[in-house]
N, C-alpha and C. Protein backbone atom coordinates (compact mmCIF):
# COMPACT_ATOMS: atom_id res chain seq x y z
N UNK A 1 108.59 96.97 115.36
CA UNK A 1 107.64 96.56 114.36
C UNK A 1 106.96 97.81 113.80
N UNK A 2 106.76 97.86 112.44
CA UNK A 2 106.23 99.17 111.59
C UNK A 2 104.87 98.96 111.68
N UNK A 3 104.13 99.85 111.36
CA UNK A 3 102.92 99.42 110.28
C UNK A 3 102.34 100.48 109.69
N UNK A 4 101.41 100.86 108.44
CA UNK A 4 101.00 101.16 107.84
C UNK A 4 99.76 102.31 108.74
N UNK A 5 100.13 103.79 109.03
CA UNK A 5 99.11 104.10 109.50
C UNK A 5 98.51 105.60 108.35
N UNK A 6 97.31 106.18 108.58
CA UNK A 6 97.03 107.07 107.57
C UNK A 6 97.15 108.70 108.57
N UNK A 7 97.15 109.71 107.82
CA UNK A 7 97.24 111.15 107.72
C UNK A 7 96.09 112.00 107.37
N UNK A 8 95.29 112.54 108.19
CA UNK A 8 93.58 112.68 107.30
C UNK A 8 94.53 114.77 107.46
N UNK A 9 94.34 115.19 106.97
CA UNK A 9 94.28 116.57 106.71
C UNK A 9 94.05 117.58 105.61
N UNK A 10 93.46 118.94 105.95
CA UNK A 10 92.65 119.89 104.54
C UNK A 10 94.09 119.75 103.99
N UNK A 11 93.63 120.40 103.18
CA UNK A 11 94.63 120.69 102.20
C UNK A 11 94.82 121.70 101.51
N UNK A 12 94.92 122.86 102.08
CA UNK A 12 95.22 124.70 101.68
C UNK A 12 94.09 124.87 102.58
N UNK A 13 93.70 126.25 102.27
CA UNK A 13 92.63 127.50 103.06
C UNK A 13 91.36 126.41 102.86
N UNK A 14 91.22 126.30 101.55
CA UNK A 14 90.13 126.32 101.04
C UNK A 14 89.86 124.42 100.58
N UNK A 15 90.87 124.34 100.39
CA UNK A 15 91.36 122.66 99.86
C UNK A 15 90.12 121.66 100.52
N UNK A 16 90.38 120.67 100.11
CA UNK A 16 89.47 119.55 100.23
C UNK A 16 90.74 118.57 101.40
N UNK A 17 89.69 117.35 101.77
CA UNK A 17 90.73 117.03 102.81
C UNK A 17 91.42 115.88 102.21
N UNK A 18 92.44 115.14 102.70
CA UNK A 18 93.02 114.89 101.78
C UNK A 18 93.66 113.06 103.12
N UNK A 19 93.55 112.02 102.56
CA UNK A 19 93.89 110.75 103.15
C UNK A 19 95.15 110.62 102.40
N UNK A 20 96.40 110.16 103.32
CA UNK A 20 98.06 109.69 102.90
C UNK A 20 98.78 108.64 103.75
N UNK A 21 98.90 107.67 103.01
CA UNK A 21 99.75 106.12 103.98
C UNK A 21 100.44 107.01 104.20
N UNK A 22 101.47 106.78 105.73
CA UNK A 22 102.57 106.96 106.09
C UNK A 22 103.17 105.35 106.97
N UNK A 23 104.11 105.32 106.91
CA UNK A 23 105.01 104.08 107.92
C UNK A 23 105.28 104.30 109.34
N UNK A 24 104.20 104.35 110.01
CA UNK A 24 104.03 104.06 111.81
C UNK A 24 105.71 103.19 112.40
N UNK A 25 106.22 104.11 112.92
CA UNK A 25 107.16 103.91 113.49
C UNK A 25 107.53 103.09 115.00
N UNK A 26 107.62 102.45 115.15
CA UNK A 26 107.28 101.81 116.72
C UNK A 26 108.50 102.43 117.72
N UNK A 27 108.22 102.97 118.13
CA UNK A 27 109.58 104.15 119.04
C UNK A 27 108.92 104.30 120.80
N UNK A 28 109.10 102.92 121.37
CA UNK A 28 108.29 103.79 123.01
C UNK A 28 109.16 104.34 123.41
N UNK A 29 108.40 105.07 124.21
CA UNK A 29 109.28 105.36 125.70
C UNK A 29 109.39 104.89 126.83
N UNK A 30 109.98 105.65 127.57
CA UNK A 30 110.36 104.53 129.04
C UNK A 30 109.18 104.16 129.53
N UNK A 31 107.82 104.88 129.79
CA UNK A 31 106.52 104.43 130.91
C UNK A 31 106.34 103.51 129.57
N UNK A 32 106.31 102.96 128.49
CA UNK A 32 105.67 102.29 127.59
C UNK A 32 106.70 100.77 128.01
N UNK A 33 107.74 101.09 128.14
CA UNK A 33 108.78 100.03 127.81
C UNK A 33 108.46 98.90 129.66
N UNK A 34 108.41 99.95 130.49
CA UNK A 34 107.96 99.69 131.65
C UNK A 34 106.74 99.22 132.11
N UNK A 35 105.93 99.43 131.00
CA UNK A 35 104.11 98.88 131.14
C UNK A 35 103.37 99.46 132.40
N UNK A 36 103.35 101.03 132.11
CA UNK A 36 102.94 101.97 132.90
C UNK A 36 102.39 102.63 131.57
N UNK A 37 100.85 103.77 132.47
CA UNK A 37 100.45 104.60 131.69
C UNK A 37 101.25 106.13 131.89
N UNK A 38 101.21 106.79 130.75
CA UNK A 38 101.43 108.05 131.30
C UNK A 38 101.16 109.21 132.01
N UNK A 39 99.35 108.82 132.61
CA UNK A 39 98.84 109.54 133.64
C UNK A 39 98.30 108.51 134.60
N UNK A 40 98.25 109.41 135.78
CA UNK A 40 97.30 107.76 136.96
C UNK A 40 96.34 107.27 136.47
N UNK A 41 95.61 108.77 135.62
CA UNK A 41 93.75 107.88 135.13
C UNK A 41 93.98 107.15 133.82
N UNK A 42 94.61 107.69 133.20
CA UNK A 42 94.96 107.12 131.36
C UNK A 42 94.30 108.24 130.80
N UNK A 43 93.96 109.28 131.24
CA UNK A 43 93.06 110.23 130.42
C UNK A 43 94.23 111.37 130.49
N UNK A 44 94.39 112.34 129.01
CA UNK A 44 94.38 113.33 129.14
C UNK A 44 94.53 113.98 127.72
N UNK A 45 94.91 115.44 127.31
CA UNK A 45 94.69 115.71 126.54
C UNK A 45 96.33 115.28 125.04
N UNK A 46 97.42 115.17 125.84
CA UNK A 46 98.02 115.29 124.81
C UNK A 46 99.28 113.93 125.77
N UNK A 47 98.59 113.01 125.73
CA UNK A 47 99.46 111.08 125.53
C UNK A 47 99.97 110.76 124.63
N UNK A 48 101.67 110.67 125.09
CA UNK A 48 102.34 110.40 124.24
C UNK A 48 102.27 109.13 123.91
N UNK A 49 102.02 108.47 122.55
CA UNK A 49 101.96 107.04 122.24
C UNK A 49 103.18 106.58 121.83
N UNK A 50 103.36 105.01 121.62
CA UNK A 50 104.60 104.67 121.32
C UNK A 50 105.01 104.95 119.71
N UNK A 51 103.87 105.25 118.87
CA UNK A 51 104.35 105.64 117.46
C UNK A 51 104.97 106.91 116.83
N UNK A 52 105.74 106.91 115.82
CA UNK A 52 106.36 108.24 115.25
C UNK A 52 105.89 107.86 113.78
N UNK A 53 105.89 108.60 113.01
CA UNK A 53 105.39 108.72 111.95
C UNK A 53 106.19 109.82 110.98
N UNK A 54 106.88 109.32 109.65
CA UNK A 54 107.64 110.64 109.10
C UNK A 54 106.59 111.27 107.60
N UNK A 55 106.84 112.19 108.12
CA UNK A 55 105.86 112.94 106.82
C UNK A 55 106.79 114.60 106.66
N UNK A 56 106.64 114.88 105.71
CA UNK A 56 107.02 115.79 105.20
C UNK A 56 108.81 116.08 105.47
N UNK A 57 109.39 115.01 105.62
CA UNK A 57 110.62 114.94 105.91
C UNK A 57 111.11 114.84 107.41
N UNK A 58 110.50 114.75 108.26
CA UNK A 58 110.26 114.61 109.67
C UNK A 58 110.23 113.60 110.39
N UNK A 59 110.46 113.25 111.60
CA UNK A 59 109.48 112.80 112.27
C UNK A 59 108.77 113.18 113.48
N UNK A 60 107.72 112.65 113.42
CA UNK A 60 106.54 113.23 114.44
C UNK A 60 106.34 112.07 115.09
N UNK A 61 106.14 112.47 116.78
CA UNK A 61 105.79 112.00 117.44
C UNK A 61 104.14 111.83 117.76
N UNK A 62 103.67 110.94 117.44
CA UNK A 62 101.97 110.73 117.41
C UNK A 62 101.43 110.56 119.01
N UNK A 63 100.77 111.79 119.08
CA UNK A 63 99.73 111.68 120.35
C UNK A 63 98.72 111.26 120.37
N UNK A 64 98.00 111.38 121.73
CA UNK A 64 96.69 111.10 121.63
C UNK A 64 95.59 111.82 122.53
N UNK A 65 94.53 112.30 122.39
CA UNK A 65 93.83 113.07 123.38
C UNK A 65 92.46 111.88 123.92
N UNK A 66 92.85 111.76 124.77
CA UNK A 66 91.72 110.38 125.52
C UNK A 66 90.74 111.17 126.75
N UNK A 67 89.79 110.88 126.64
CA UNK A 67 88.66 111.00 127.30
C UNK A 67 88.11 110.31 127.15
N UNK A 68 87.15 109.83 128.44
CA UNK A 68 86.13 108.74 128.38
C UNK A 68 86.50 107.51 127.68
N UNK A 69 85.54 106.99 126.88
CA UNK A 69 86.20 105.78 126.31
C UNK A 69 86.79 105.85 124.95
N UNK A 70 87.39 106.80 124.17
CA UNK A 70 87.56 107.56 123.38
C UNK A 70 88.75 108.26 123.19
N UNK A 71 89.54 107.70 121.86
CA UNK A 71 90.79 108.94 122.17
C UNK A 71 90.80 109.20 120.48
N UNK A 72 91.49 110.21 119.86
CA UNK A 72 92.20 110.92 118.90
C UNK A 72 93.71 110.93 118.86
N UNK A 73 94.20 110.37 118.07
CA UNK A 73 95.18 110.41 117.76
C UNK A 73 95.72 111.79 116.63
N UNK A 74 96.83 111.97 117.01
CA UNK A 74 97.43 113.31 116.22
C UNK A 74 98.63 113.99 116.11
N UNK A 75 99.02 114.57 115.31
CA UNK A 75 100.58 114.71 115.03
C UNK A 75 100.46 116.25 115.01
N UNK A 76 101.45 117.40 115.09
CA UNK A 76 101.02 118.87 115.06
C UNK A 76 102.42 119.02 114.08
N UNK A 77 101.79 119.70 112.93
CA UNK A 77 102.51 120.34 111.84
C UNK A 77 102.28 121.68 111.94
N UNK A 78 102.64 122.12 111.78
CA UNK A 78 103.21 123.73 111.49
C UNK A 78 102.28 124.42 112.36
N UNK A 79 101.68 124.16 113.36
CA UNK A 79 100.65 124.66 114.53
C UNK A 79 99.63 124.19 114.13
N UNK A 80 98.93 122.99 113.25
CA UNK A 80 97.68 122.44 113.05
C UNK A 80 97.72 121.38 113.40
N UNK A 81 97.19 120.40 113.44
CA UNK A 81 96.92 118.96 114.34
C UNK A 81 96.42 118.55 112.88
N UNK A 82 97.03 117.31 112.63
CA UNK A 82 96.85 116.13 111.60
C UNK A 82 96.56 114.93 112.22
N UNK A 83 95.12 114.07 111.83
CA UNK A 83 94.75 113.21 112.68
C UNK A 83 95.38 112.04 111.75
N UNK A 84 96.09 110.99 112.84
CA UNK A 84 96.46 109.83 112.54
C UNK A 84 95.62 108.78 112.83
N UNK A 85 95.44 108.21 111.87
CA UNK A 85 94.49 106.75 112.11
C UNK A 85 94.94 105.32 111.80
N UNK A 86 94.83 104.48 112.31
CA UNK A 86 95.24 103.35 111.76
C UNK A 86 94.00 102.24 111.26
């Protein structure tokens, strides 16, 4: 199942930031398919989620950095982190 998720990132040095639909890919992996987390606590900095996302001709595998009750989702382009939101 797809769905509709967004891309928040600047846009040049100096650029303004910039919101882009992309098509959320539903791709798990095995601890997902198995209904296991990927750490004992559920916390850490870079959780792999079950979505991929193609942008710029790609696809990216969408993480997530969870702490507390709280996570960030994010994709890494060219060594910068692009936050994915749905």
């Amino acid at each position: 199942m797809n769905r509709p998720l967004y891309l928040h990132f600047k846009a040049g040095e100096s650029g303004p930031f910039q919101t882009i639909p992309v098509m959320g890919i539903d791709s798990p992996l095995r601890h997902h398919k198995q209904g296991l987390q990927y750490t004992a606590t559920g916390y850490g900095s870079r959780i792999p989620t079950r979505w991929k996302v193609r942008f710029a001709g790609r696809l990216y595998r969408v993480y997530c950095t969870i702490y507390s009750n709280i996570g960030t989702c994010w994709i890494r382009v060219d060594g910068e982190k692009v936050i994915v939101q749905d």
